[in-house]
Protein backbone atom coordinates (compact mmCIF):
# COMPACT_ATOMS: atom_id res chain seq x y z
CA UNK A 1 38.43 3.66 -10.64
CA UNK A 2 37.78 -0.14 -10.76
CA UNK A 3 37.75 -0.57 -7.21
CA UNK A 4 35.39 2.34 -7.10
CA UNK A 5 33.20 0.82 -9.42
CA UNK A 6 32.87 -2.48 -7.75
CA UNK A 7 32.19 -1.19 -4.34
CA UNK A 8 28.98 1.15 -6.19
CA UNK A 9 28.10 -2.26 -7.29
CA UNK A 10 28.13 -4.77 -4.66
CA UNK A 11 26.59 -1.64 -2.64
CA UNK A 12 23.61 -1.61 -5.11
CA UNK A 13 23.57 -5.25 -4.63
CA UNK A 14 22.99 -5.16 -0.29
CA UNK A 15 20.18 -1.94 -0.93
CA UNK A 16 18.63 -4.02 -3.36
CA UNK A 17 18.70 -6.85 -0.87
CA UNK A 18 17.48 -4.79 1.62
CA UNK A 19 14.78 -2.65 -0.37
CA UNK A 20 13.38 -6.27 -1.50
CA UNK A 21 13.13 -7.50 2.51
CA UNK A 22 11.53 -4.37 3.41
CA UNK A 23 8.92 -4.36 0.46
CA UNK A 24 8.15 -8.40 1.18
CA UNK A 25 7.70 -7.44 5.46
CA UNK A 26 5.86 -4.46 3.95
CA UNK A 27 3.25 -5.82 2.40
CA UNK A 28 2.90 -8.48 5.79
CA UNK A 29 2.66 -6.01 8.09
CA UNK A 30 -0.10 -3.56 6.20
CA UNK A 31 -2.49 -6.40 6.97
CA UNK A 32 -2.19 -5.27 10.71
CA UNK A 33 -3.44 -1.40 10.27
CA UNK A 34 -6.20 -2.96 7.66
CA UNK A 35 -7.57 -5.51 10.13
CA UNK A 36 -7.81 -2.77 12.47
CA UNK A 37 -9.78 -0.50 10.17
CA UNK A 38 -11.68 -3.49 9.75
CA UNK A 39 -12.49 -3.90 13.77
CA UNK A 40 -12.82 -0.38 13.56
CA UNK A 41 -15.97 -0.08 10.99
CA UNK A 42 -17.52 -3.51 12.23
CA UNK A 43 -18.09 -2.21 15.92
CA UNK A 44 -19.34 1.63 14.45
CA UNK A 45 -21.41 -0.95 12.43
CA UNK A 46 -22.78 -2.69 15.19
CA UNK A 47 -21.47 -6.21 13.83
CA UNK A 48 -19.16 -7.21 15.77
CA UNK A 49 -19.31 -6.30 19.74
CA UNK A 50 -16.13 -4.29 21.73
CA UNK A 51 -16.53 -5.93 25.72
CA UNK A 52 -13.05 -4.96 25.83
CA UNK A 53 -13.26 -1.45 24.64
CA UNK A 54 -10.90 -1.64 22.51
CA UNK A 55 -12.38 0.37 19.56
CA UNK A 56 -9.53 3.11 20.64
CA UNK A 57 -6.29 1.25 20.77
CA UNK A 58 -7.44 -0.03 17.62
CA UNK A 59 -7.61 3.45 16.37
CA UNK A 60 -4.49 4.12 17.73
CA UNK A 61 -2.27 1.69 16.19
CA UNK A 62 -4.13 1.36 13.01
CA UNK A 63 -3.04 5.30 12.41
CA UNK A 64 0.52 5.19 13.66
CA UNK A 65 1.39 1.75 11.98
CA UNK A 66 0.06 3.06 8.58
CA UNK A 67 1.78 6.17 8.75
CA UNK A 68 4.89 3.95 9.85
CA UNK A 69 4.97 1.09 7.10
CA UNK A 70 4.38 4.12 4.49
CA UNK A 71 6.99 6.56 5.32
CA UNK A 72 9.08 3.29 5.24
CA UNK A 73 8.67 1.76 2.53
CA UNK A 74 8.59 5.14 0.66
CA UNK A 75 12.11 5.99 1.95
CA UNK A 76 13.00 2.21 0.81
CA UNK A 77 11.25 2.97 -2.65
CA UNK A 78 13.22 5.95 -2.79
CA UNK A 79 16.66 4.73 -2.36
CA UNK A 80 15.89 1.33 -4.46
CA UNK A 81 15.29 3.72 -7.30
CA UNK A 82 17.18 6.73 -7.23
CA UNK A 83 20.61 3.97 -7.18
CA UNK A 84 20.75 4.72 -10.67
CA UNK A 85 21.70 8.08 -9.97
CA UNK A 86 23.03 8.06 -6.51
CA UNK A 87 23.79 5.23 -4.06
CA UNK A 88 22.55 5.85 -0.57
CA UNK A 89 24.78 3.73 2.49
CA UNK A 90 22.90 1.01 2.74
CA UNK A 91 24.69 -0.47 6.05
CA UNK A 92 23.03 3.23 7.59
CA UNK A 93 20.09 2.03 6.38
CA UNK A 94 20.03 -1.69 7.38
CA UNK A 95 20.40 0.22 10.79
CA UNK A 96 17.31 2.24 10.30
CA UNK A 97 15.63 -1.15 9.08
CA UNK A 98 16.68 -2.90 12.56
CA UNK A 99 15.53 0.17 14.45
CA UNK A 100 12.15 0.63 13.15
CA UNK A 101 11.22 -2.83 13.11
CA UNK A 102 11.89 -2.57 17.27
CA UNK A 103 10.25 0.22 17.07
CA UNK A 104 7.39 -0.42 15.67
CA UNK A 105 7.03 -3.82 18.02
CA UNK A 106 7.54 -1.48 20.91
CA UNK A 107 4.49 0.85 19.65
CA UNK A 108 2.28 -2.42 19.53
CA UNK A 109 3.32 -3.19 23.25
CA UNK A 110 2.41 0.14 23.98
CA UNK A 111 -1.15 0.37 22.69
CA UNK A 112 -2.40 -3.25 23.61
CA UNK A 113 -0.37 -4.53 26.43
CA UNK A 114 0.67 -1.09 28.29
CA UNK A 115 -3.18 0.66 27.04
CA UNK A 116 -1.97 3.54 25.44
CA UNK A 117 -5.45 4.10 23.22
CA UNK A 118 -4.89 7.70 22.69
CA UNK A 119 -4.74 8.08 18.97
CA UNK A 120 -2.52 8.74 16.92
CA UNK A 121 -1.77 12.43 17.15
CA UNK A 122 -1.44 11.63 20.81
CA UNK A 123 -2.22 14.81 21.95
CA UNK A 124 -1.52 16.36 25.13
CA UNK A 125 -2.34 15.73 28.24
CA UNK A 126 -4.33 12.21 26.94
CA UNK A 127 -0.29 10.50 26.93
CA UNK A 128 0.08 11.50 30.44
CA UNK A 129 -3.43 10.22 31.56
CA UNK A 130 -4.07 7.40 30.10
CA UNK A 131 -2.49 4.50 29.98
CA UNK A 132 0.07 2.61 32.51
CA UNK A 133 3.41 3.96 33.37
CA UNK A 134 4.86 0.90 31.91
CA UNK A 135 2.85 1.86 28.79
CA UNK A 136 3.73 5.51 28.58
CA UNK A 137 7.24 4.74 28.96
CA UNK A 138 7.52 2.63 25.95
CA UNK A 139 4.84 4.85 23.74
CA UNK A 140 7.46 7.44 23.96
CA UNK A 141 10.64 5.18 23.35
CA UNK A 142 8.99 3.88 20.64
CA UNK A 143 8.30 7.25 18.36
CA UNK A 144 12.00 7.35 19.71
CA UNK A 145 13.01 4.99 18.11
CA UNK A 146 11.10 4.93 15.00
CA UNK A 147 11.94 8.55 14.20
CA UNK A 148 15.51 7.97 14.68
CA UNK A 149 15.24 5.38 12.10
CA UNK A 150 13.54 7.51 9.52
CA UNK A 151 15.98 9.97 10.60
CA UNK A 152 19.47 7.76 9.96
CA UNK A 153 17.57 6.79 6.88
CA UNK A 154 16.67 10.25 5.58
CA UNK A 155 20.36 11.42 6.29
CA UNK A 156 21.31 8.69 4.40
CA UNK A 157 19.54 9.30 1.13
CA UNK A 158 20.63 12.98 1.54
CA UNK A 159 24.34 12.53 1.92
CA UNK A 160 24.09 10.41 -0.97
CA UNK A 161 22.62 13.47 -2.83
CA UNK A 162 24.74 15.94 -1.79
CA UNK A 163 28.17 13.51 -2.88
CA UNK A 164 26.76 14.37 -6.32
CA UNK A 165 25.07 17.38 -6.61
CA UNK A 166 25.26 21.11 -4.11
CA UNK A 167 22.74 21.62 -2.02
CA UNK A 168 21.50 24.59 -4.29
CA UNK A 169 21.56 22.20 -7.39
CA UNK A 170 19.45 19.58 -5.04
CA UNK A 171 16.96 21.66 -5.16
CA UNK A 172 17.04 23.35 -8.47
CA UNK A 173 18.25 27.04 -7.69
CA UNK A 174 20.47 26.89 -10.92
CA UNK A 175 16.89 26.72 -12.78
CA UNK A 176 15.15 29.30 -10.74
CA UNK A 177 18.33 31.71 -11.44
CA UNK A 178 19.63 29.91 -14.61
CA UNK A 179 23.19 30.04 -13.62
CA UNK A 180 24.47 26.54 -14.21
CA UNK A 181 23.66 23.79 -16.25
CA UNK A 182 23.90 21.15 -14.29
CA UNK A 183 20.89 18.95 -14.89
CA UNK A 184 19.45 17.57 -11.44
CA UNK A 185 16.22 14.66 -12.27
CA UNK A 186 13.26 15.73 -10.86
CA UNK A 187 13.33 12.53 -8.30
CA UNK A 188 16.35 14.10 -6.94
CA UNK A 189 14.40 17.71 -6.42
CA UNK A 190 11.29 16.39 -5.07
CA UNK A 191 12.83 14.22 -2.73
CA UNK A 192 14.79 16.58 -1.38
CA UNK A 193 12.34 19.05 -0.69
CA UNK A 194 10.55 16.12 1.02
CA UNK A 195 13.55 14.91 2.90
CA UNK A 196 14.51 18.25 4.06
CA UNK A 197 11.35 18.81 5.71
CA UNK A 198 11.02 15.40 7.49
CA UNK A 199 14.48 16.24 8.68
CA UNK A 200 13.11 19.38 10.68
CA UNK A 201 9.79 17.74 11.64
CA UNK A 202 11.87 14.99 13.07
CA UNK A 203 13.95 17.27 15.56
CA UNK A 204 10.74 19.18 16.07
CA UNK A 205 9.86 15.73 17.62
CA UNK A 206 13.20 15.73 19.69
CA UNK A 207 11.96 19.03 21.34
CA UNK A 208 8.46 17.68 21.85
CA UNK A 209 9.29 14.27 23.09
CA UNK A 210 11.96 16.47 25.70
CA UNK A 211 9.20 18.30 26.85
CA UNK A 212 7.09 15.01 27.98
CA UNK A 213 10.76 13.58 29.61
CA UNK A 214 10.84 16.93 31.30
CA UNK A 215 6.51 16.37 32.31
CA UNK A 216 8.07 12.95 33.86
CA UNK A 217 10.60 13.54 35.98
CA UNK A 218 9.14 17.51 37.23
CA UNK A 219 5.66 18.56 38.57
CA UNK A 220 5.45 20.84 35.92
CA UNK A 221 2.82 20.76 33.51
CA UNK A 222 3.56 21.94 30.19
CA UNK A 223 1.69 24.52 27.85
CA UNK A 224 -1.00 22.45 26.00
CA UNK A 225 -1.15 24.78 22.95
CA UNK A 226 2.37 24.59 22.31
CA UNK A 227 2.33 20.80 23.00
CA UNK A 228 -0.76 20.62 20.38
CA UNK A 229 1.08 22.47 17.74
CA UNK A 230 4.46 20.69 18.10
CA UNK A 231 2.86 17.03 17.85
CA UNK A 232 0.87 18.53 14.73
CA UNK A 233 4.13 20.15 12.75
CA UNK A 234 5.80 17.16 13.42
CA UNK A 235 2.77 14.38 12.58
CA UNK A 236 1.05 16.44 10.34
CA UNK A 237 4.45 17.30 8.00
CA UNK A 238 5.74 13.59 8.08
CA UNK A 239 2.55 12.73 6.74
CA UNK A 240 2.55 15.55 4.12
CA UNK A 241 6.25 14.55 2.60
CA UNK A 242 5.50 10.62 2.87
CA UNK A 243 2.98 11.41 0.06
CA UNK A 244 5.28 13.83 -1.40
CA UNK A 245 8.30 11.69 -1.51
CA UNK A 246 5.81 8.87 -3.37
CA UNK A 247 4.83 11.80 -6.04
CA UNK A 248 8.76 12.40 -6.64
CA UNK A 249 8.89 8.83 -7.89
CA UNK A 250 6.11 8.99 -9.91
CA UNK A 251 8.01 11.83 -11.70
CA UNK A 252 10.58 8.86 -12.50
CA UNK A 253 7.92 5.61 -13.08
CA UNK A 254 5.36 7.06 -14.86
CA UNK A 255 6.94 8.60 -18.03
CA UNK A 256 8.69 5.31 -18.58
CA UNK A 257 4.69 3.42 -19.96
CA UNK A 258 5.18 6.21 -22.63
CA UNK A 259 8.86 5.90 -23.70
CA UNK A 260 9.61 9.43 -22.42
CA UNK A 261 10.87 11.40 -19.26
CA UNK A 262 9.69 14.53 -17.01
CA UNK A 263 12.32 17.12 -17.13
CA UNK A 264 13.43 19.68 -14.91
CA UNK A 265 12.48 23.12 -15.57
CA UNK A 266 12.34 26.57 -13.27
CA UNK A 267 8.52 26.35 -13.29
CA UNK A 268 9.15 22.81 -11.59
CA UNK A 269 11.94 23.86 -9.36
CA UNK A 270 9.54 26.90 -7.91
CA UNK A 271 6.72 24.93 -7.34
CA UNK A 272 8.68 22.39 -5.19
CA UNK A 273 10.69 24.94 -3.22
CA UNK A 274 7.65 27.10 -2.72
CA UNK A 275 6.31 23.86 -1.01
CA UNK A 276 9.55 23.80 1.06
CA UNK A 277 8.72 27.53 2.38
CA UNK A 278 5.06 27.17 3.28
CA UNK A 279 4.54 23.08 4.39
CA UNK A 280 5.63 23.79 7.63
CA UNK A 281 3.04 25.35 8.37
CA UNK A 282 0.36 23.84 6.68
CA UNK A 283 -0.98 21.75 10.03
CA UNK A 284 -2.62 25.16 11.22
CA UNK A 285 -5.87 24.19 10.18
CA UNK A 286 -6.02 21.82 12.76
CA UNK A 287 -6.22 24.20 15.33
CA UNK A 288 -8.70 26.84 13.95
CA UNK A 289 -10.82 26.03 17.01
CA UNK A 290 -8.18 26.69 19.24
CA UNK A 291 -9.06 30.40 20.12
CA UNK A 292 -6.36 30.97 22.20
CA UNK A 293 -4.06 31.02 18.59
CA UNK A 294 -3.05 34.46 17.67
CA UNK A 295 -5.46 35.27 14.28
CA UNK A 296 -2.83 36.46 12.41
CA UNK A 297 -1.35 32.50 12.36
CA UNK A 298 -4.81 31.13 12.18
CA UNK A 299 -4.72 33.07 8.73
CA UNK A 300 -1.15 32.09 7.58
CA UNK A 301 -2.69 28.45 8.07
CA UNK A 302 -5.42 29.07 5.75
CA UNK A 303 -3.17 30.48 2.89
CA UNK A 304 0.03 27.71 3.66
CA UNK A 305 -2.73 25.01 3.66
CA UNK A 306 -3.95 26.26 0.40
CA UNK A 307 0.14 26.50 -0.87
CA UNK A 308 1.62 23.29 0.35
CA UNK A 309 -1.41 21.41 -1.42
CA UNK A 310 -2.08 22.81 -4.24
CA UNK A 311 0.86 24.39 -6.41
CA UNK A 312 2.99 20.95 -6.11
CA UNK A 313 -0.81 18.95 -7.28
CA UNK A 314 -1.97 21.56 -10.23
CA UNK A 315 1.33 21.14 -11.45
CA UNK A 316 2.01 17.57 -11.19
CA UNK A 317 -1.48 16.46 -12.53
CA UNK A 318 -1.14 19.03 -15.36
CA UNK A 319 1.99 17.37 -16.16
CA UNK A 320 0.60 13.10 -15.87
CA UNK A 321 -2.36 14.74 -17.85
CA UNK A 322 0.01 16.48 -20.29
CA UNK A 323 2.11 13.29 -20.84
CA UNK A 324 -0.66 11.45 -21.34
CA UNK A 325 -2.02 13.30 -24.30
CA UNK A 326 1.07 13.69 -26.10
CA UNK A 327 2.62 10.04 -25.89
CA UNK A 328 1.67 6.68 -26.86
CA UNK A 329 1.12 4.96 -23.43
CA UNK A 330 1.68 1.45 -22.32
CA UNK A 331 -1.88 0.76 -19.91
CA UNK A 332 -0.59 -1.97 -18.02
CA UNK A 333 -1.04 -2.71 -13.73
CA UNK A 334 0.99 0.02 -12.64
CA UNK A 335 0.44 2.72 -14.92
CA UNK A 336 -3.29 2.33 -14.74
CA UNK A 337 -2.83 2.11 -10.92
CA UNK A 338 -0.66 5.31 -11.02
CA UNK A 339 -2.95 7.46 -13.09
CA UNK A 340 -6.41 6.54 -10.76
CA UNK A 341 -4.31 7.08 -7.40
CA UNK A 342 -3.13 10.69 -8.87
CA UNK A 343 -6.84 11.28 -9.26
CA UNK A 344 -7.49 10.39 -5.78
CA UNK A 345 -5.35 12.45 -4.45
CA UNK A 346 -6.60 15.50 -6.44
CA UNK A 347 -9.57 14.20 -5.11
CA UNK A 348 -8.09 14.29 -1.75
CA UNK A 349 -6.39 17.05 -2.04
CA UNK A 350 -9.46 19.33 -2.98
CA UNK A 351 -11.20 18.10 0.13
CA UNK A 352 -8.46 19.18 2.20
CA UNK A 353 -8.44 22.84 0.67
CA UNK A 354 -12.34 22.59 1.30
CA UNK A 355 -11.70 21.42 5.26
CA UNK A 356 -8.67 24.63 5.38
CA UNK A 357 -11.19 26.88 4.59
CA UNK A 358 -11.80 28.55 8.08
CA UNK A 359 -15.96 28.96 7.91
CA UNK A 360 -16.29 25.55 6.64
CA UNK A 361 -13.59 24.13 8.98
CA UNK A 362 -15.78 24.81 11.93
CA UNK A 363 -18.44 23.16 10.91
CA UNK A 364 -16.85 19.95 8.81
CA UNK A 365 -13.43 19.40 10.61
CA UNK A 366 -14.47 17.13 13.37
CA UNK A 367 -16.31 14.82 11.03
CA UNK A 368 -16.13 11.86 9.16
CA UNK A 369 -14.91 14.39 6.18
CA UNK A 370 -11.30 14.38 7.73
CA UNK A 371 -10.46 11.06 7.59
CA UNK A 372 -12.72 10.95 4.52
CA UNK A 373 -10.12 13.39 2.28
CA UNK A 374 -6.73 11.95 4.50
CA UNK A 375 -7.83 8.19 3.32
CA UNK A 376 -8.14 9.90 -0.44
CA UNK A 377 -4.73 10.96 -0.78
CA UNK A 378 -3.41 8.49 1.26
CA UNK A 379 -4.91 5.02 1.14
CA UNK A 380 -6.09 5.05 -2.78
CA UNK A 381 -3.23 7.94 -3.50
CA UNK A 382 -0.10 6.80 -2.11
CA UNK A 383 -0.11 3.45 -0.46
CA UNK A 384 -1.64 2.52 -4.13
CA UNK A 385 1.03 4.07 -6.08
CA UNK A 386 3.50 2.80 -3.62
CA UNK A 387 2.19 -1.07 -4.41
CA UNK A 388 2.25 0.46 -8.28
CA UNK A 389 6.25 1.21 -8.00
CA UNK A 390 6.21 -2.54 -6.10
CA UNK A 391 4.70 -4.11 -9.11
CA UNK A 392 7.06 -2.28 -11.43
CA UNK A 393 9.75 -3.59 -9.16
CA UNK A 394 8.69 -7.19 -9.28
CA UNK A 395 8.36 -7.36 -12.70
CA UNK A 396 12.27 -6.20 -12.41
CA UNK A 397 13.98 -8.54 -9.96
CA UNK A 398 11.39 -11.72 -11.00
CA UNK A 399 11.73 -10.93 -14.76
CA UNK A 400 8.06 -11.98 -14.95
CA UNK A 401 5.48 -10.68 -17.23
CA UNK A 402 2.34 -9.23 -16.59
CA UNK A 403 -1.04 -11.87 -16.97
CA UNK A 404 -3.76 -9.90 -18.52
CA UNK A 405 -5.95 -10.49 -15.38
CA UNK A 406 -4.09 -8.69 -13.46
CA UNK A 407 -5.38 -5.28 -14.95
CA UNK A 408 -9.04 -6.92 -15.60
CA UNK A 409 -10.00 -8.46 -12.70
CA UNK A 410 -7.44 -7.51 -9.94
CA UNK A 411 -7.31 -3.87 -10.10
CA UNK A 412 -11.27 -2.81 -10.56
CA UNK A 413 -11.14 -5.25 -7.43
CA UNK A 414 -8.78 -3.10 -5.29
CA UNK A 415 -9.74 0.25 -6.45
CA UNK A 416 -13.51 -0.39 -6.17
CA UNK A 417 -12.82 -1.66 -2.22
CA UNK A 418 -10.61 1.51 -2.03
CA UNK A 419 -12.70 3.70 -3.28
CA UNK A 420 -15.96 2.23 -1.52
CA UNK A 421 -14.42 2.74 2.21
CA UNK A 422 -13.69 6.52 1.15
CA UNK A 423 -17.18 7.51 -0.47
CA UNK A 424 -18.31 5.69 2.84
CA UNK A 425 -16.25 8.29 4.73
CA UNK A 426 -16.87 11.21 2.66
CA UNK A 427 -20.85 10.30 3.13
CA UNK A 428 -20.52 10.53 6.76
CA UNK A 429 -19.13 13.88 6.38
CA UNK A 430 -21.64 15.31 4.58
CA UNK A 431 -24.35 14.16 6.99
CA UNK A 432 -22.08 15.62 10.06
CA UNK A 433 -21.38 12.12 11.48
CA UNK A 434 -18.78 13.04 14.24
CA UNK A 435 -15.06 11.11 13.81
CA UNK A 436 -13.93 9.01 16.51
CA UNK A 437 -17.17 7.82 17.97
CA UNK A 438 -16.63 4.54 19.02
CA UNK A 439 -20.62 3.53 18.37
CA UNK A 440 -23.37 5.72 17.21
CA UNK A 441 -26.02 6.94 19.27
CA UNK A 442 -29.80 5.81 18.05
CA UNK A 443 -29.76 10.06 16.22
CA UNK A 444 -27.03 8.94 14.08
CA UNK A 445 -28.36 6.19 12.48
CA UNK A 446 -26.94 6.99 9.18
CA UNK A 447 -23.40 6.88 10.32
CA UNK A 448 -23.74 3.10 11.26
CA UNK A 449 -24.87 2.34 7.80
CA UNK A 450 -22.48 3.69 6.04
CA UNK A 451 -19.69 2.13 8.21
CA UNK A 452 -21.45 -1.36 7.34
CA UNK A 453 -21.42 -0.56 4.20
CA UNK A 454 -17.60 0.20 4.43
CA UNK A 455 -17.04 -2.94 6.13
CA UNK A 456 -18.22 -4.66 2.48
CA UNK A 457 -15.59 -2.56 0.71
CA UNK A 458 -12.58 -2.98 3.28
CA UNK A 459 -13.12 -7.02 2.51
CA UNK A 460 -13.76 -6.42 -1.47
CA UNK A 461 -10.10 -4.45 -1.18
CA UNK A 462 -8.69 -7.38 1.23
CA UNK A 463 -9.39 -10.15 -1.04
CA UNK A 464 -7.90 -8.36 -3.66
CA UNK A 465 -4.49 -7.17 -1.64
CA UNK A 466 -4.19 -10.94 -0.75
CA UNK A 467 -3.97 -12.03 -4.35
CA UNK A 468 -1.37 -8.80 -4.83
CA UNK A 469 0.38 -8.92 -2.27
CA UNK A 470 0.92 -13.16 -2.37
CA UNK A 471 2.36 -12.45 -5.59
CA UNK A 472 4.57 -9.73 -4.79
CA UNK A 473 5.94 -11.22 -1.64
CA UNK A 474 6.63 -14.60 -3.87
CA UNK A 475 8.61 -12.56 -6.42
CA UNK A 476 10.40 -10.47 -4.06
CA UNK A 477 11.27 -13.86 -2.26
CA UNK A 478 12.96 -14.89 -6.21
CA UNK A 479 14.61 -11.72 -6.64
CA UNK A 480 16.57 -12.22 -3.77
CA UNK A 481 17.69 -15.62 -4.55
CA UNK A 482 19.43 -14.38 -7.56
């Protein structure tokens, strides 16, 4: 029993090492995807020139290495927090550390030295076109290697769960059925919902990535629809659970700024298997304009895009809203943080369900209004509660206290910039201004406005990250001395 007990700890000890390295590269390498956005808005703006023409492998890795650093660091958030209830193998995961930092090196060879500018949902034929060999080669050993990381690291948190707790108490069956009582925290529930469908999306990738090997080394071509809808049900789901693994640790930060707790329930545990059943199939409304889909999925899409979304959101923002009313909270950084990124993402989310809906799909999906509602949930939803939980953590391993300026000054800073580069998005939308135009023609006018007018915002929510992130990576860098 002692022996046991020492191991859990100096365990908890390396993943706290490790969690703490992660967070401090973390917040290093999200200036990369941010300067590319950046780049990105300045040449749509007309301020800065692109002789190169690099506007595209800009867009590339600015997608695929914010996607990357956020699944990350939400799988390191993840295990960092949920020690207290299980304790994840951290040596597996200082191996999917190792591999995705390769991996994600490998990507950026890829996209700027071997020209792989093909976007980030890479979709067939464009990663057998463009590009040089050399470049292709390592594109594809690269989301390789990276989801073989993510993989090692999502088995990891897993078999960590399932040491405690059965695979039908994981997921809360015992409440749906009310046969046990065995109570399982709603971190635990969410996140394995979450994990379990990364876990399929990421062999999903196995058979797509197969498929180009087999492309390579045989004349034959493969089927472009099913290429299109494999890339999508694996990038399109991996996105999905990144955000939803961040809302299962909200279900553990938040209640703690009102001296309280979310509990389980079977209303809870059917919303977040429900999610399990329909998410993976929730990408279909990407491919609406693909005629050649059989209606009957092109309508499953519509209803699983409408069921992934929004029974897991009503629920969780009735419940934040519902906790709010009826407990004294503590408003400090991240709580305040927190509660504005859950509104973006209901935000987000509602634009989504607007872009699913098949009439206006056609006409809105291949504007500005897609990235406009994917930067809503995701930039100012769950990269900002992500840096919310890294706050929280700070203030743990530093044993620092909050400066009131932090809350005053900093975070109207951030969240205006955030918010400013969305509205700018969601603007362009409305006016039809196509995505992925590298610079507007002379009848778009309006679209190269509002991108200089994002530009402002992306360097009003720089400044601010600076100041954050200089003190986060300086009290990460304390916790680990001690």
């Amino acid at each position: 029993m002692t022996q046991n007990y020492f191991e859990i700890q100096n365990q908890n000890k390396l993943l706290r090492k490790i969690t703490l390295i992660w967070l401090a590269l973390a917040l290093v390498l999200f200036l990369l995807p941010v300067i590319f956005g950046l780049l990105m808005r300045s040449i749509q703006a007309n301020i800065l020139p692109d002789p190169n023409h690099l506007f595209y492998n800009y867009l590339t890795a600015h997608g695929l290495l914010m996607v990357g650093i956020w699944v990350t660091t939400a799988l390191a958030l993840l295990s960092f927090t949920m020690s207290k209830y299980v304790v994840p193998s951290a040596k597996l995961i200082i191996i999917s550390v190792i591999l995705i930092v390769v991996g994600a090196l490998m990507l950026l060879w890829a996209i700027f030295i071997g020209d792989m500018a093909i976007g980030w949902y890479f979709l067939y034929p464009l990663p057998m076109r463009l590009g040089t060999l050399a470049g292709r080669i390592v594109f594809f050993s690269s989301i390789g290697v990276l989801g073989v990381g993510w993989l090692l690291w999502s088995i990891a948190i897993f078999l960590a769960i399932a040491k405690k707790y059965t695979f039908a108490q994981t997921l809360g069956w015992h409440y749906i059925i009310k046969k046990e009582d065995v109570y399982v925290p709603p971190m635990i529930m969410i996140a394995a919902v979450s994990l379990l469908a990364i876990i399929i999306c990421l062999l999903i990738a196995v058979i797509l990535l197969l498929l180009y090997l087999l492309e390579f080394l045989t004349p034959v071509a493969n089927d472009a629809l099913l290429m299109k809808n494999l890339t999508f049900v694996f990038g399109h789901t991996i996105v999905n659970m990144n955000l939803y693994l961040v809302i299962a640790l909200v279900y553990e930060y938040f209640p703690q700024y009102g001296d309280g707790e979310f509990k389980n329930n079977r209303m809870l545990a059917l919303a977040w298997n429900s999610v399990l059943l329909v998410v993976m199939f929730a990408y279909f409304h990407h491919l609406y304009m693909d005629f050649a889909q059989p209606d009957a999925i092109q309508y499953i899409g519509q209803f699983a895009s409408y069921g992934a979304g929004l029974v897991a959101a009503v629920f969780t923002i009735f419940s934040v809203l519902a906790f709010v009313y009826t407990h004294k909270m503590k408003w400090n950084f991240s709580s305040i943080l927190i509660y504005i990124a859950v509104s973006m993402w209901t935000v987000g989310g509602i634009a989504a369900v607007i872009d699913a809906t098949i009439p206006v799909n056609f006409r809105m999906h291949n504007t500005l209004w897609v990235p406009a509602h994917f930067h809503s949930y995701y930039f100012t939803g769950a990269v900002m509660m992500m840096l919310a939980f890294m706050w929280a953590i700070s203030l743990e391993v530093d044993s620092a206290e909050e400066k009131p300026w932090i809350k005053k000054v900093l975070l109207p800073v951030m969240f205006i910039g955030g918010f400013g580069v969305v509205l700018m998005f969601y603007f362009g939308g409305t006016s039809s201004i196509p995505r992925r135009y590298a610079v507007y023609p002379p009848e778009l006018h309006s679209g190269t406005v509002y991108a200089a007018i994002a530009v402002g915002f992306i360097l009003l929510f720089l400044a601010g990250y600076l100041i954050l992130a200089g003190i986060l990576a300086k009290r990460f860098m304390n916790g680990l001395r001690k």
